[in-house]
C-alpha atoms as a PDB file:
ATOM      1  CA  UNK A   1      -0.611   6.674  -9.615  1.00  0.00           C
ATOM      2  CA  UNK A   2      -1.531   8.820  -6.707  1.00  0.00           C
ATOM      3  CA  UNK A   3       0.597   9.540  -3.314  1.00  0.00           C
ATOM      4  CA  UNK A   4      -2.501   8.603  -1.157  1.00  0.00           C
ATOM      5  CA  UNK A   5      -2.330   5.048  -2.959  1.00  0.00           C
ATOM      6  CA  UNK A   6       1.314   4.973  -2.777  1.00  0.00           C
ATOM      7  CA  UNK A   7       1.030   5.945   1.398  1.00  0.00           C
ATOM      8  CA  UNK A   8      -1.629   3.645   1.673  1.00  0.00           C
ATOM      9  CA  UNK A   9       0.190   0.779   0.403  1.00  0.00           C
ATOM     10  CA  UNK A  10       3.605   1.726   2.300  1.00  0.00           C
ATOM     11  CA  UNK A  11       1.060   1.485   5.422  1.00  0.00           C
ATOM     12  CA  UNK A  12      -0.579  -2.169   4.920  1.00  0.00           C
ATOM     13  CA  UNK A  13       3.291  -3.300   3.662  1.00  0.00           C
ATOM     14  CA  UNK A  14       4.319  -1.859   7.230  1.00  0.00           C
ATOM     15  CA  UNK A  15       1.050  -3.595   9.306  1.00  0.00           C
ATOM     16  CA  UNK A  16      -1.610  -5.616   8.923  1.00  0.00           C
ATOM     17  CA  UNK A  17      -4.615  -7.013   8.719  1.00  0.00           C
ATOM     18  CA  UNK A  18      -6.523  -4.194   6.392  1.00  0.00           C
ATOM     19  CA  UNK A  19      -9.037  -3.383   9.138  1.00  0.00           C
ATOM     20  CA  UNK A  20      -6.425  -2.116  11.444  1.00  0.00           C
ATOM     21  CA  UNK A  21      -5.057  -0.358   8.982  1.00  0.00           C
ATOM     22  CA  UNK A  22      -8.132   0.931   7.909  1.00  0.00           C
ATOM     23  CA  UNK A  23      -8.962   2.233  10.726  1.00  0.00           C
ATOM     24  CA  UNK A  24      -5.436   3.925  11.650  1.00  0.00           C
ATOM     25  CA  UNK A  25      -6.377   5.691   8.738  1.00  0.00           C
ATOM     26  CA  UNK A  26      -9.698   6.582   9.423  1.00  0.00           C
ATOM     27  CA  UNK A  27     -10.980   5.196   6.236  1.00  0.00           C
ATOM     28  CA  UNK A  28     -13.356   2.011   5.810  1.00  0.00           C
ATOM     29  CA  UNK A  29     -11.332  -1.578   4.637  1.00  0.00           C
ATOM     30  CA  UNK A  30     -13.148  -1.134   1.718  1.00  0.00           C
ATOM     31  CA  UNK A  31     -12.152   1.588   0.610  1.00  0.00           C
ATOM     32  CA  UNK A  32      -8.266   0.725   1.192  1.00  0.00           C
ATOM     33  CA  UNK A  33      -9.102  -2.655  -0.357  1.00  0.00           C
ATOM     34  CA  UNK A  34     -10.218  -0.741  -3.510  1.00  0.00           C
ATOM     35  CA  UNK A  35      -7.326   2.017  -3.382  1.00  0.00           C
ATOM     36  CA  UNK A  36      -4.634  -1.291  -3.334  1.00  0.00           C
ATOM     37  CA  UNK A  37      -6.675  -3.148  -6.245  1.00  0.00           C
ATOM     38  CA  UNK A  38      -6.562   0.069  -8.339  1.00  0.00           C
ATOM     39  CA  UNK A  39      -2.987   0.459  -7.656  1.00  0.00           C
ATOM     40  CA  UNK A  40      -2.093  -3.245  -8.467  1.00  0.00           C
ATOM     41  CA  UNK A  41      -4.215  -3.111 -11.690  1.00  0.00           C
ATOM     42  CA  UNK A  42      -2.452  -0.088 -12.937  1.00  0.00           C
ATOM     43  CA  UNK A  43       1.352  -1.166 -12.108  1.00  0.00           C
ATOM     44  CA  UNK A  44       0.072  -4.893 -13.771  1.00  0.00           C
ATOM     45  CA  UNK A  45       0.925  -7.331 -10.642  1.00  0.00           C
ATOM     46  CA  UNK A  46      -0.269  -8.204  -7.813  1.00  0.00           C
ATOM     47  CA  UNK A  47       1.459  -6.200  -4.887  1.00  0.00           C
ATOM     48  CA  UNK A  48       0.031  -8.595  -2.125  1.00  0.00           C
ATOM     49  CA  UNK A  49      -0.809 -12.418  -1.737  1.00  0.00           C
ATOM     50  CA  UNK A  50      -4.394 -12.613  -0.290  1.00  0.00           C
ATOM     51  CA  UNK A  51      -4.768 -16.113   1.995  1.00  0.00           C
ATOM     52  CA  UNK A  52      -8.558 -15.627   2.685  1.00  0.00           C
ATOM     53  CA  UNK A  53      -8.551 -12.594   5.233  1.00  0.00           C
ATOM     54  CA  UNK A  54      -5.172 -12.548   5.299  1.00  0.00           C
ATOM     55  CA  UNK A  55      -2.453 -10.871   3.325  1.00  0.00           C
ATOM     56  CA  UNK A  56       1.050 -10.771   2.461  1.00  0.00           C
ATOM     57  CA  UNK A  57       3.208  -8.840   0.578  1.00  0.00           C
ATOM     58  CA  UNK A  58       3.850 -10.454  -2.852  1.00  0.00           C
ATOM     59  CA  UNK A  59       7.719 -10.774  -4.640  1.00  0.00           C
ATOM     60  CA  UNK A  60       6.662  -8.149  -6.500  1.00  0.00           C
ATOM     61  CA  UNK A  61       4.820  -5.871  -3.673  1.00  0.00           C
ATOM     62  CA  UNK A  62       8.476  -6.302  -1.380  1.00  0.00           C
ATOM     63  CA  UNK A  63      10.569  -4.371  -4.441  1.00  0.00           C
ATOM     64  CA  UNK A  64       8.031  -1.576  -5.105  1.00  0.00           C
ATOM     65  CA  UNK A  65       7.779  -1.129  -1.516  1.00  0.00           C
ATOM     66  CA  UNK A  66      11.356  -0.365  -1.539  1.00  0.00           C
ATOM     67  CA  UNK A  67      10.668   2.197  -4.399  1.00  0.00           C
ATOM     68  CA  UNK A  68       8.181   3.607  -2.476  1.00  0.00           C
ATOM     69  CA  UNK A  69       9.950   4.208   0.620  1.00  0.00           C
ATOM     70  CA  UNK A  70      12.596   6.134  -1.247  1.00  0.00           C
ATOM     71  CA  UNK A  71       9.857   8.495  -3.155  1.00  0.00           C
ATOM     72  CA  UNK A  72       8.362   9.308  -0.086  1.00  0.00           C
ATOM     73  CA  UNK A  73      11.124   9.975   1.672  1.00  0.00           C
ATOM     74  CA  UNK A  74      12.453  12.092  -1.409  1.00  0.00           C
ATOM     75  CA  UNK A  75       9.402  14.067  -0.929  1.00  0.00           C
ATOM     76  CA  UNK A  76       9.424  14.927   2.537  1.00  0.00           C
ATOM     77  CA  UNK A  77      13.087  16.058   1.643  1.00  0.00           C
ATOM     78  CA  UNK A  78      11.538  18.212  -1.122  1.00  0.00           C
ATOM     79  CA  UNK A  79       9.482  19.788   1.464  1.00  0.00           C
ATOM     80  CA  UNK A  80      11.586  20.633   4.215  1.00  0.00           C
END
């Protein structure tokens, strides 16, 4: 697990669609679309629902982002 996936995914649990987010990143919605996947497949669920273009986040996707927040968070602390 990687803090760029772990941003990424706090960012598309904050806004969507992927292209906007995407973009506000200045990556392409593939590439955030891959960085989510590998993230889901190594934590073993699915963090978001996918309804054709659109996503959601999944049961499972609202705890971790919870998680997430805190690390993050945490870290910034560790840096100041």
């Amino acid at each position: 697990m990687e803090l760029l996936q772990l941003e990424y995914f706090l960012k598309l649990a904050e806004k969507e669609p992927v292209t906007s987010v995407a973009e506000e990143l200045n990556i392409s919605q593939p590439a955030l679309s891959s960085t989510i996947k590998k993230l889901e497949k190594e934590l073993g669920v699915p963090l978001f629902e996918r309804h054709g273009r659109n996503i959601s986040l999944s049961p499972y996707g609202k705890v971790f982002r919870d998680y997430v927040e805190q690390a993050l968070i945490a870290i910034e602390n560790g840096k100041t």
